[in-house]
C-alpha atoms as a PDB file:
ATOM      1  CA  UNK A   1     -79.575  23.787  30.986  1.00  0.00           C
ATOM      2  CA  UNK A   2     -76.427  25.579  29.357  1.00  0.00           C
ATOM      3  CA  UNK A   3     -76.722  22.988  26.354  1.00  0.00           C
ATOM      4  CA  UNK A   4     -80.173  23.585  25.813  1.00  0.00           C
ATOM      5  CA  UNK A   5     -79.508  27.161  25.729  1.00  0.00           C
ATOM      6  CA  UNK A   6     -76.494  26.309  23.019  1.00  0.00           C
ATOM      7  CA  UNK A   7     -78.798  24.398  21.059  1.00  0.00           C
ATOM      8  CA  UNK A   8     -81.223  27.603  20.792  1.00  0.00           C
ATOM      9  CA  UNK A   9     -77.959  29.592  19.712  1.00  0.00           C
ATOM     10  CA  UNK A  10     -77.085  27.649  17.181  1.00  0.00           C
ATOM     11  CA  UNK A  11     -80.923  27.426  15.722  1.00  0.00           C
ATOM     12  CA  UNK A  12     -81.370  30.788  15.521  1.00  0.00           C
ATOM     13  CA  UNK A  13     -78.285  31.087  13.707  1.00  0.00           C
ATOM     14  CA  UNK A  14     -79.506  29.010  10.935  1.00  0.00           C
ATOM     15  CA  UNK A  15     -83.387  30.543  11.243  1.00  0.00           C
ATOM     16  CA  UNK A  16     -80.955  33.856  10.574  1.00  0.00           C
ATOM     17  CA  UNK A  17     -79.201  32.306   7.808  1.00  0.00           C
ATOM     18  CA  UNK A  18     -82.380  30.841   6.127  1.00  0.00           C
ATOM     19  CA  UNK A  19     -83.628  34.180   6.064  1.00  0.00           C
ATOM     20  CA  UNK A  20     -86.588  33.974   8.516  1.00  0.00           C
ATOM     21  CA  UNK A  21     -87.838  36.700   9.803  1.00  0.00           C
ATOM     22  CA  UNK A  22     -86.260  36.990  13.100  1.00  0.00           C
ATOM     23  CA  UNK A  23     -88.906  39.006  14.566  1.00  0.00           C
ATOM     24  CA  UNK A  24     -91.270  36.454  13.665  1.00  0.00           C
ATOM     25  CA  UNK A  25     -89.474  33.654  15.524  1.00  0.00           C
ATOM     26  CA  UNK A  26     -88.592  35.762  18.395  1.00  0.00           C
ATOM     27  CA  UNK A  27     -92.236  36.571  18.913  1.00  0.00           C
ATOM     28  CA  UNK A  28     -93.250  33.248  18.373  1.00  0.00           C
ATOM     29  CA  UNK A  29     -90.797  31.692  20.899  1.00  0.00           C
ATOM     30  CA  UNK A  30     -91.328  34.872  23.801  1.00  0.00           C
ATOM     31  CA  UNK A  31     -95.370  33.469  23.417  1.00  0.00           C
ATOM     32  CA  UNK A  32     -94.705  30.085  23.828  1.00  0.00           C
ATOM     33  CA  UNK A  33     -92.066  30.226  26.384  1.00  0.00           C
ATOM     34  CA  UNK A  34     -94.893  32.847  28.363  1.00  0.00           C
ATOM     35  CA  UNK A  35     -97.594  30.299  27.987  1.00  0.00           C
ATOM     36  CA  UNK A  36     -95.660  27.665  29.112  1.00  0.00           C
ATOM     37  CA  UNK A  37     -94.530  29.403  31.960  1.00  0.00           C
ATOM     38  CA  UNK A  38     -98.110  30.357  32.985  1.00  0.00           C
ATOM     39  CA  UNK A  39     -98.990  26.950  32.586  1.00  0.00           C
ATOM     40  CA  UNK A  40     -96.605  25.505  35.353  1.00  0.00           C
ATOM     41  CA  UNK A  41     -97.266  28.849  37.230  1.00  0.00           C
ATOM     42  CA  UNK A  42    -101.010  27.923  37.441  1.00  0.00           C
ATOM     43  CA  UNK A  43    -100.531  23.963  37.951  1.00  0.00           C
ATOM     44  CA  UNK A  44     -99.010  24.933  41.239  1.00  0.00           C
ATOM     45  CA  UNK A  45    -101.240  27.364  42.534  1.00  0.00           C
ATOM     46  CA  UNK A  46     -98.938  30.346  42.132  1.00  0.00           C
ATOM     47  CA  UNK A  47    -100.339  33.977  43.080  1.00  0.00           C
ATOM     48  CA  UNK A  48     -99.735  36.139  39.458  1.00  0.00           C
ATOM     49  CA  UNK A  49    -100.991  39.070  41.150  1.00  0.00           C
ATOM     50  CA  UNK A  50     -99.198  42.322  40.488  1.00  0.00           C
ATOM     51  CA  UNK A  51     -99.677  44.959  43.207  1.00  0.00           C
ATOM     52  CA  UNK A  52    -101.016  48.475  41.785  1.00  0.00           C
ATOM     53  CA  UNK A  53     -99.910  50.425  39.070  1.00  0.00           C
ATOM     54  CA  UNK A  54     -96.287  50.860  40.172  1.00  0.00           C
ATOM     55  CA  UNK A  55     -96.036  47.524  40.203  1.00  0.00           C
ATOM     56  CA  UNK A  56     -96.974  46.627  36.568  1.00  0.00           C
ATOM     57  CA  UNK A  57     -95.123  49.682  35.686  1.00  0.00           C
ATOM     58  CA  UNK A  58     -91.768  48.043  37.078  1.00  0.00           C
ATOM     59  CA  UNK A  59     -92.700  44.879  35.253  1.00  0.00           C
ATOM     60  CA  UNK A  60     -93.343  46.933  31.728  1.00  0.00           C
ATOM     61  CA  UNK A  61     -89.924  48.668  32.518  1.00  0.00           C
ATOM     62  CA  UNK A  62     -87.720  45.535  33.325  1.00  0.00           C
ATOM     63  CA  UNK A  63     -89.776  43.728  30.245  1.00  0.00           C
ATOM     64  CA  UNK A  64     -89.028  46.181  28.017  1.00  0.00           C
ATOM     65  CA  UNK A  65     -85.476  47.056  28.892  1.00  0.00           C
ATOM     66  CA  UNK A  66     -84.260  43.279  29.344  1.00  0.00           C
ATOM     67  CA  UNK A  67     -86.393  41.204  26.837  1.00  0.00           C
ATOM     68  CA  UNK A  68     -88.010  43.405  24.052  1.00  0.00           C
ATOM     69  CA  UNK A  69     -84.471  45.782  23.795  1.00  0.00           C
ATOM     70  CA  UNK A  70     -82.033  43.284  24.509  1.00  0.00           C
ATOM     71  CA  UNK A  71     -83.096  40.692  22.314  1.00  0.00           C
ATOM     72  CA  UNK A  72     -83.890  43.006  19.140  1.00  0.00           C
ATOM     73  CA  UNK A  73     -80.469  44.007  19.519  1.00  0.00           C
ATOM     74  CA  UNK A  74     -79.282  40.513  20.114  1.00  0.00           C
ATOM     75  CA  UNK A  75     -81.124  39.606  16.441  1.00  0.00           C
ATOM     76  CA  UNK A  76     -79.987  42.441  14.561  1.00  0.00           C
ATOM     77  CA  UNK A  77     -76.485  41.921  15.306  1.00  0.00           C
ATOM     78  CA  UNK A  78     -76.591  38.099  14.706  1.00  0.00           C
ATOM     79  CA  UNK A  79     -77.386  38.584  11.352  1.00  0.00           C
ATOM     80  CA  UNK A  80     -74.217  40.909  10.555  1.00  0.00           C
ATOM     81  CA  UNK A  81     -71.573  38.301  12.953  1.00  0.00           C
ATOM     82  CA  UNK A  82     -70.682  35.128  13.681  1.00  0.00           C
ATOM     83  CA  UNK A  83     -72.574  33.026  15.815  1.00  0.00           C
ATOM     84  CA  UNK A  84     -69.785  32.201  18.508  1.00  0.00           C
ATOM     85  CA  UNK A  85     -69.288  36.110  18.691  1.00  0.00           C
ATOM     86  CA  UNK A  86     -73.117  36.458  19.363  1.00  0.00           C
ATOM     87  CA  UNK A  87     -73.508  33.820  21.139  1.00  0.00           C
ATOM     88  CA  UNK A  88     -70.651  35.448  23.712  1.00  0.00           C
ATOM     89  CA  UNK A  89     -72.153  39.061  23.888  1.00  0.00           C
ATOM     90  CA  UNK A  90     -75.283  37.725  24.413  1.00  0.00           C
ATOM     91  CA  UNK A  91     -74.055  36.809  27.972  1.00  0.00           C
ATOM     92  CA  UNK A  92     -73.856  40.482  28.621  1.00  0.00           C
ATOM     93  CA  UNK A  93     -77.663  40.533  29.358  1.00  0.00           C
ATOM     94  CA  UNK A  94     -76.330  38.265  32.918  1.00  0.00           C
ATOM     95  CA  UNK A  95     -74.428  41.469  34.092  1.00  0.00           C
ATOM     96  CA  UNK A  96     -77.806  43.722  32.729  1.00  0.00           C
ATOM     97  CA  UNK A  97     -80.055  41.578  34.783  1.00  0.00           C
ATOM     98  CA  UNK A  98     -77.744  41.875  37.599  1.00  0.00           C
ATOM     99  CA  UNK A  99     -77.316  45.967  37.560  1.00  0.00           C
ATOM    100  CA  UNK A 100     -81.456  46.151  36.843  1.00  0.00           C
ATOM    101  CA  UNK A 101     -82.079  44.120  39.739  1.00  0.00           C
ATOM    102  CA  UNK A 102     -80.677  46.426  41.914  1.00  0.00           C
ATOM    103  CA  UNK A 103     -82.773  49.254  40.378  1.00  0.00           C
ATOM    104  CA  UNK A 104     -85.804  47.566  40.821  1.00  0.00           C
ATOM    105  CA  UNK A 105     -85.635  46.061  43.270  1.00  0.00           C
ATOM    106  CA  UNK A 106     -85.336  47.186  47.143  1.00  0.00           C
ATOM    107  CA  UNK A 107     -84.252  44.178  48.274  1.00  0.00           C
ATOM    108  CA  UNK A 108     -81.667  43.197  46.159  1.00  0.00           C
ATOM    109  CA  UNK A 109     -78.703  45.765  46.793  1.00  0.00           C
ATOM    110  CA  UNK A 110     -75.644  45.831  44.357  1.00  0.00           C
ATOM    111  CA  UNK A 111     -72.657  44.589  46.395  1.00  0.00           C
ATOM    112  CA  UNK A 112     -68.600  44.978  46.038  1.00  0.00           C
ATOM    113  CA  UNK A 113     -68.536  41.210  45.401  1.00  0.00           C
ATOM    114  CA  UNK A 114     -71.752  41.928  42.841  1.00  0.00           C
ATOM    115  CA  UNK A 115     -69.701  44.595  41.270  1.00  0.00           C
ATOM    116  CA  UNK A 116     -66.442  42.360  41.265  1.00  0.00           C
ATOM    117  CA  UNK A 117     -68.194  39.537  40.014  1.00  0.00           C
ATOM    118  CA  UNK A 118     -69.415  41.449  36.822  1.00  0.00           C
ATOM    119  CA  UNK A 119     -66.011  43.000  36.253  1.00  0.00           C
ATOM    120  CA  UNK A 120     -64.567  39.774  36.294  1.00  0.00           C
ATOM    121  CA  UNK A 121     -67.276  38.464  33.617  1.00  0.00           C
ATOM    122  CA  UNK A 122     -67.218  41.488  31.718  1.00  0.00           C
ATOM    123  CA  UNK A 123     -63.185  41.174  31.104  1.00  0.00           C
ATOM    124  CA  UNK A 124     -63.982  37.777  30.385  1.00  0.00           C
ATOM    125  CA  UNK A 125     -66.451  38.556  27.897  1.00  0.00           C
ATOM    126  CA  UNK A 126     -64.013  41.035  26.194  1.00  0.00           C
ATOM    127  CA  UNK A 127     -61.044  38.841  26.092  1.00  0.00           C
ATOM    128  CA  UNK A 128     -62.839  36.070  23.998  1.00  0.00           C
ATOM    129  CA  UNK A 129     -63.485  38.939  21.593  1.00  0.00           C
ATOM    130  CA  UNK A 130     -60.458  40.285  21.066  1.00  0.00           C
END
């Protein structure tokens, strides 16, 4: 799964570098990615039911703050670095995902090992880009 994920990196480095609109692309591969999802979601008889309006409004939140945010960011500043460099801060959104889970989420509580764990990976992260 990590190569395919590489493989995407190193695309959208050259859709950056070909001038393509990044938005474009980044729209176009959030709708197919949804609609494939959906598709195996529904194939297996999965409930997509959101309960009540807090509900969707805790799915609008985490969408926004972890896709739409995260990967505008991510484009922006892959067209003004180096793909390696990019490709390593985009592995922050892991430790983002991690701290918004625990928002969000009642069940999921954030942990000393959680916290070590993203220390760890954060001073990972900053000693490949220094």
């Amino acid at each position: 799964m990590e190569f395919i994920a590489e493989e995407e990196k190193l695309f959208v480095r050259g859709v950056v570098e070909n001038n393509v609109y990044t938005n474009e692309f980044a729209g176009v591969r959030f709708t197919l990615s949804g609609l494939i999802v959906l598709a195996i979601a529904l194939s297996k008889g999965l409930s997509l039911r959101v309960n009540g309006a807090t509900g969707w409004g805790y799915l609008a939140a985490y969408a926004l703050l972890n896709t739409a945010i995260h990967y505008a960011c991510f484009y922006i500043g892959l067209s003004h670095s180096e793909g390696a460099r990019a490709a390593i801060l985009n592995s922050l959104g892991v430790f983002m995902l991690v701290l918004l889970a625990c928002v969000f989420f009642k069940t999921d509580k954030l942990t000393p090992a959680k916290i070590i764990g993203c220390v760890i990976g954060f001073a990972g992260i900053l000693a490949l880009n220094i």
